[in-house]
C-alpha atoms as a PDB file:
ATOM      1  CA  UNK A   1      96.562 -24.491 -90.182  1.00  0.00           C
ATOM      2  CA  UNK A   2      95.253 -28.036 -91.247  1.00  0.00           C
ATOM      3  CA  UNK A   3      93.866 -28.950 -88.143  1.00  0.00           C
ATOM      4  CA  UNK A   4      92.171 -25.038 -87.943  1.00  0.00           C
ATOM      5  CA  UNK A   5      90.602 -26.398 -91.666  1.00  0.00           C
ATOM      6  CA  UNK A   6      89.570 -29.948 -90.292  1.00  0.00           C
ATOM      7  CA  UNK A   7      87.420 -28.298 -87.567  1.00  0.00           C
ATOM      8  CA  UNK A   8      85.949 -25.466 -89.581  1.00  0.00           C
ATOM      9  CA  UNK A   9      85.364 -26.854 -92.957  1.00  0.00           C
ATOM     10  CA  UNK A  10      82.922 -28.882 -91.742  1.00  0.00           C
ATOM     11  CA  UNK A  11      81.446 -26.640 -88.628  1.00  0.00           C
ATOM     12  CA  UNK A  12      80.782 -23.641 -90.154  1.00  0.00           C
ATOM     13  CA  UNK A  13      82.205 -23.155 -94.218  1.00  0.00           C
ATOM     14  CA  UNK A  14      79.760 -26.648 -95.571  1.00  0.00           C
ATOM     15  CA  UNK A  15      77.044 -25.461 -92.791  1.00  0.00           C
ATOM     16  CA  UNK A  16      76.958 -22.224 -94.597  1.00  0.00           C
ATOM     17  CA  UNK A  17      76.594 -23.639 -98.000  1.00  0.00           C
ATOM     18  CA  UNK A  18      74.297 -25.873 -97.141  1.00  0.00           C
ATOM     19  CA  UNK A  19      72.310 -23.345 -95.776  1.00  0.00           C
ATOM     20  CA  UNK A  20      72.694 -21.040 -98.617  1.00  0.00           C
ATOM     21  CA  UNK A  21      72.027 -23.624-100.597  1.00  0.00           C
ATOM     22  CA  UNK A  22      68.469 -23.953 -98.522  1.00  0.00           C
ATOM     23  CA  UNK A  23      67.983 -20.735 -98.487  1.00  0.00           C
ATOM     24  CA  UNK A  24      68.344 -19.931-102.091  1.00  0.00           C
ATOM     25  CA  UNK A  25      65.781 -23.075-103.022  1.00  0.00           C
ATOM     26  CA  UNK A  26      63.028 -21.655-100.522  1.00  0.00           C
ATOM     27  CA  UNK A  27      63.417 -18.183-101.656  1.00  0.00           C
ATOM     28  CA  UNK A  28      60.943 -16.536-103.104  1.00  0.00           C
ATOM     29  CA  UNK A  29      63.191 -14.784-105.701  1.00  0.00           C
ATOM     30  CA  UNK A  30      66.074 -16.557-107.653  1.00  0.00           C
ATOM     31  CA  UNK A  31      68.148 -13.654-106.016  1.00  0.00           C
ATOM     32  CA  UNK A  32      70.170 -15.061-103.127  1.00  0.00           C
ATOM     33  CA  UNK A  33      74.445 -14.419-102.737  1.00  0.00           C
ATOM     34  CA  UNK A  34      76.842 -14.963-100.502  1.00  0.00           C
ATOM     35  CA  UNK A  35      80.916 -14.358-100.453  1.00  0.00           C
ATOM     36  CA  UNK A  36      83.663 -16.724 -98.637  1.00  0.00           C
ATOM     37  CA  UNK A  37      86.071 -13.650 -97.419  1.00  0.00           C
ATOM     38  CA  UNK A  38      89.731 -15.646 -98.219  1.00  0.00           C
ATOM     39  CA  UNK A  39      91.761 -12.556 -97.549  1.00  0.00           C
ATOM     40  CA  UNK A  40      92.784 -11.991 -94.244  1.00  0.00           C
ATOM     41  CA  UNK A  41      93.040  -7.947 -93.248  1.00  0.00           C
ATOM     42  CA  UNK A  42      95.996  -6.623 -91.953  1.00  0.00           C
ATOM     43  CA  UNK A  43      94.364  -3.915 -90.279  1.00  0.00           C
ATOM     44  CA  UNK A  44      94.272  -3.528 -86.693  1.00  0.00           C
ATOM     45  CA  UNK A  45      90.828  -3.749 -85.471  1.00  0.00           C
ATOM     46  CA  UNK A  46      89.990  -4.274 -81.959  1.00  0.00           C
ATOM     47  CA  UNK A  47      87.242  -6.188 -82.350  1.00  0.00           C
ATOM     48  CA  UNK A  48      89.389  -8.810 -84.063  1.00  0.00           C
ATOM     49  CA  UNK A  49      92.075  -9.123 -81.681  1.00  0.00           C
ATOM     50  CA  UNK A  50      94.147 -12.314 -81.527  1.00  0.00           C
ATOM     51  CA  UNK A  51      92.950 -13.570 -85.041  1.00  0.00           C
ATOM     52  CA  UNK A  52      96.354 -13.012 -86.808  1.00  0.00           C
ATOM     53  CA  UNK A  53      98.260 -16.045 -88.350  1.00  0.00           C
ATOM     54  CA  UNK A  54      97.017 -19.685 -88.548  1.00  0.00           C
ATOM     55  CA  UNK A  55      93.385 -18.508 -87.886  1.00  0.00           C
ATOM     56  CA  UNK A  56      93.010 -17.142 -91.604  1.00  0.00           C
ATOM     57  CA  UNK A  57      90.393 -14.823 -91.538  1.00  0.00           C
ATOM     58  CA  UNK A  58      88.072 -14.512 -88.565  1.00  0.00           C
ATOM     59  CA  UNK A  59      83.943 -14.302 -88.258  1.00  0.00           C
ATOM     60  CA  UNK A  60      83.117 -10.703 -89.231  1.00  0.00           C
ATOM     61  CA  UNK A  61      86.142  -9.462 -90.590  1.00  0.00           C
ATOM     62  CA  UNK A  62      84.957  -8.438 -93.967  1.00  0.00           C
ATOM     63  CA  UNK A  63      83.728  -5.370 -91.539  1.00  0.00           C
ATOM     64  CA  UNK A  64      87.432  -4.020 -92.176  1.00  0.00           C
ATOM     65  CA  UNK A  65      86.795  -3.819 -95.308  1.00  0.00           C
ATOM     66  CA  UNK A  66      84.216  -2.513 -95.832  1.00  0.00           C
ATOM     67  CA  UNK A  67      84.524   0.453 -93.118  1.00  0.00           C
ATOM     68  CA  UNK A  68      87.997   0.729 -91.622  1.00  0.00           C
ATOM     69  CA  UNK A  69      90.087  -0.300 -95.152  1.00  0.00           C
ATOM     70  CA  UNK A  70      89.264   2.819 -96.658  1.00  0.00           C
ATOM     71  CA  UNK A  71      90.017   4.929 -93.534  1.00  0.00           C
ATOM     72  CA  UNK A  72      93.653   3.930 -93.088  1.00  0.00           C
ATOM     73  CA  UNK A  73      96.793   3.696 -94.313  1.00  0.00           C
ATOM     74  CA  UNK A  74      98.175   0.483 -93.329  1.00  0.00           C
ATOM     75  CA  UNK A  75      96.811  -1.463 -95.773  1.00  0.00           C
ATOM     76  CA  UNK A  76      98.828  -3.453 -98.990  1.00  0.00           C
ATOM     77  CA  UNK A  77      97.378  -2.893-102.708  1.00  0.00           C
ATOM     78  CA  UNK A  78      95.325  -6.143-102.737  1.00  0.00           C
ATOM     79  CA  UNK A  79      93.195  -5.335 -99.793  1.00  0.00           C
ATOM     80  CA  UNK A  80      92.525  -1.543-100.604  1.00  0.00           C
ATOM     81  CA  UNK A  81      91.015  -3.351-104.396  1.00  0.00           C
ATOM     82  CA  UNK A  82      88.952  -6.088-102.482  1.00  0.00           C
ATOM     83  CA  UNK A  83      87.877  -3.144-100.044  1.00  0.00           C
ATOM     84  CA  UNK A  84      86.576  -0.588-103.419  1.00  0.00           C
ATOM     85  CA  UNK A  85      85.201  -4.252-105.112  1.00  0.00           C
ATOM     86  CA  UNK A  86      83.146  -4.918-101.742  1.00  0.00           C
ATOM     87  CA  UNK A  87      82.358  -1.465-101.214  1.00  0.00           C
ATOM     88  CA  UNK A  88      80.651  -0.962-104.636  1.00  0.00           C
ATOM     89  CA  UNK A  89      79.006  -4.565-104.533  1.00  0.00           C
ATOM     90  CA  UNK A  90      77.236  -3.966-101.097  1.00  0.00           C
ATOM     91  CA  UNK A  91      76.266  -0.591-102.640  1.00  0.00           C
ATOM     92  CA  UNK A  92      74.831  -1.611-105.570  1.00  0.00           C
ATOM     93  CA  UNK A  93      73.067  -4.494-103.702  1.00  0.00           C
ATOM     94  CA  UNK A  94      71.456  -2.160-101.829  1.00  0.00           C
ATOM     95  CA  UNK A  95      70.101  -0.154-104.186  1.00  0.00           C
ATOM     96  CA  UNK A  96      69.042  -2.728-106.893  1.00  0.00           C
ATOM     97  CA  UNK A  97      68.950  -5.849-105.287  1.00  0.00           C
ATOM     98  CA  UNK A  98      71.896  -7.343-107.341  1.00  0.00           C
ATOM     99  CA  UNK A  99      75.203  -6.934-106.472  1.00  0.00           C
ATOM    100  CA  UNK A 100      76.907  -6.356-110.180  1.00  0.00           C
ATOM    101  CA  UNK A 101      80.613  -6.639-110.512  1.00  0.00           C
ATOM    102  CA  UNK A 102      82.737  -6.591-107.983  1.00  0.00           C
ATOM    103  CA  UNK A 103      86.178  -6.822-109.536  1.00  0.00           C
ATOM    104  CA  UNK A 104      86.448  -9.475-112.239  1.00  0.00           C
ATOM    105  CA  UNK A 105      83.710 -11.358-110.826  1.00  0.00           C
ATOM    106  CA  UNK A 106      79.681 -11.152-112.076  1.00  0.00           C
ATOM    107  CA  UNK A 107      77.284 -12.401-109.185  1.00  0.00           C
END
C-alpha cells in the first residue's frame, strides 16, 4: 500500500490539485469543485476488474456510485449514504451550477 501511495501521490493525486488549483484561478467564475473518492466500492463492476485490495480505489470508480450503487444489493451502509450524497450533489450541480450538500459537507 505505501509504495502504491509513493507512486501515485505524486503522479496523479498533487497533479490533480495542482491542476484544479490552475483551473480554478483561470476560471472565469469562482465556481470550480472537485472530490478525492477515498472509499473503495465493493461492487462488482466489470469495468473495474482487478482493482480490489492494496489498489484503494481505482480511476473512475465513483461511476459505481453513482449508477450501479443504487441498483444492487451488495453494498454495506456507508457506501449506499456516499452513493444518495453523490447522487444528489451531481444533481444539484447540474441544475444550478453548485453542488450544495452532500452529506455533512458544504462545497
Amino acid at each position: 500500500m505505501a509504495i502504491s501511495r509513493a507512486f501515485a501521490d505524486p503522479g496523479l493525486v498533487c497533479s490533480t490539485i495542482l491542476f484544479g488549483e490552475y483551473m480554478a484561478k483561470m476560471a472565469s467564475s469562482n465556481n470550480y469543485y472537485s472530490y478525492r473518492l477515498t472509499l473503495p466500492s465493493t461492487v462488482p463492476f466489470p469495468l473495474f476488474g482487478g482493482c480490489e485490495g492494496w489498489r484503494g480505489v481505482c480511476h473512475g470508480e465513483d461511476v459505481v456510485y453513482l449508477f450501479a450503487a443504487q441498483m444492487t444489493k451488495t453494498k454495506t451502509p456507508q457506501e449506499y449514504q456516499l452513493s444518495k450524497d453523490m447522487i444528489q450533489a451531481w444533481t444539484s450541480f447540474a441544475k444550478t451550477g453548485h453542488p450544495g450538500l452532500m452529506g455533512n459537507t458544504q462545497w
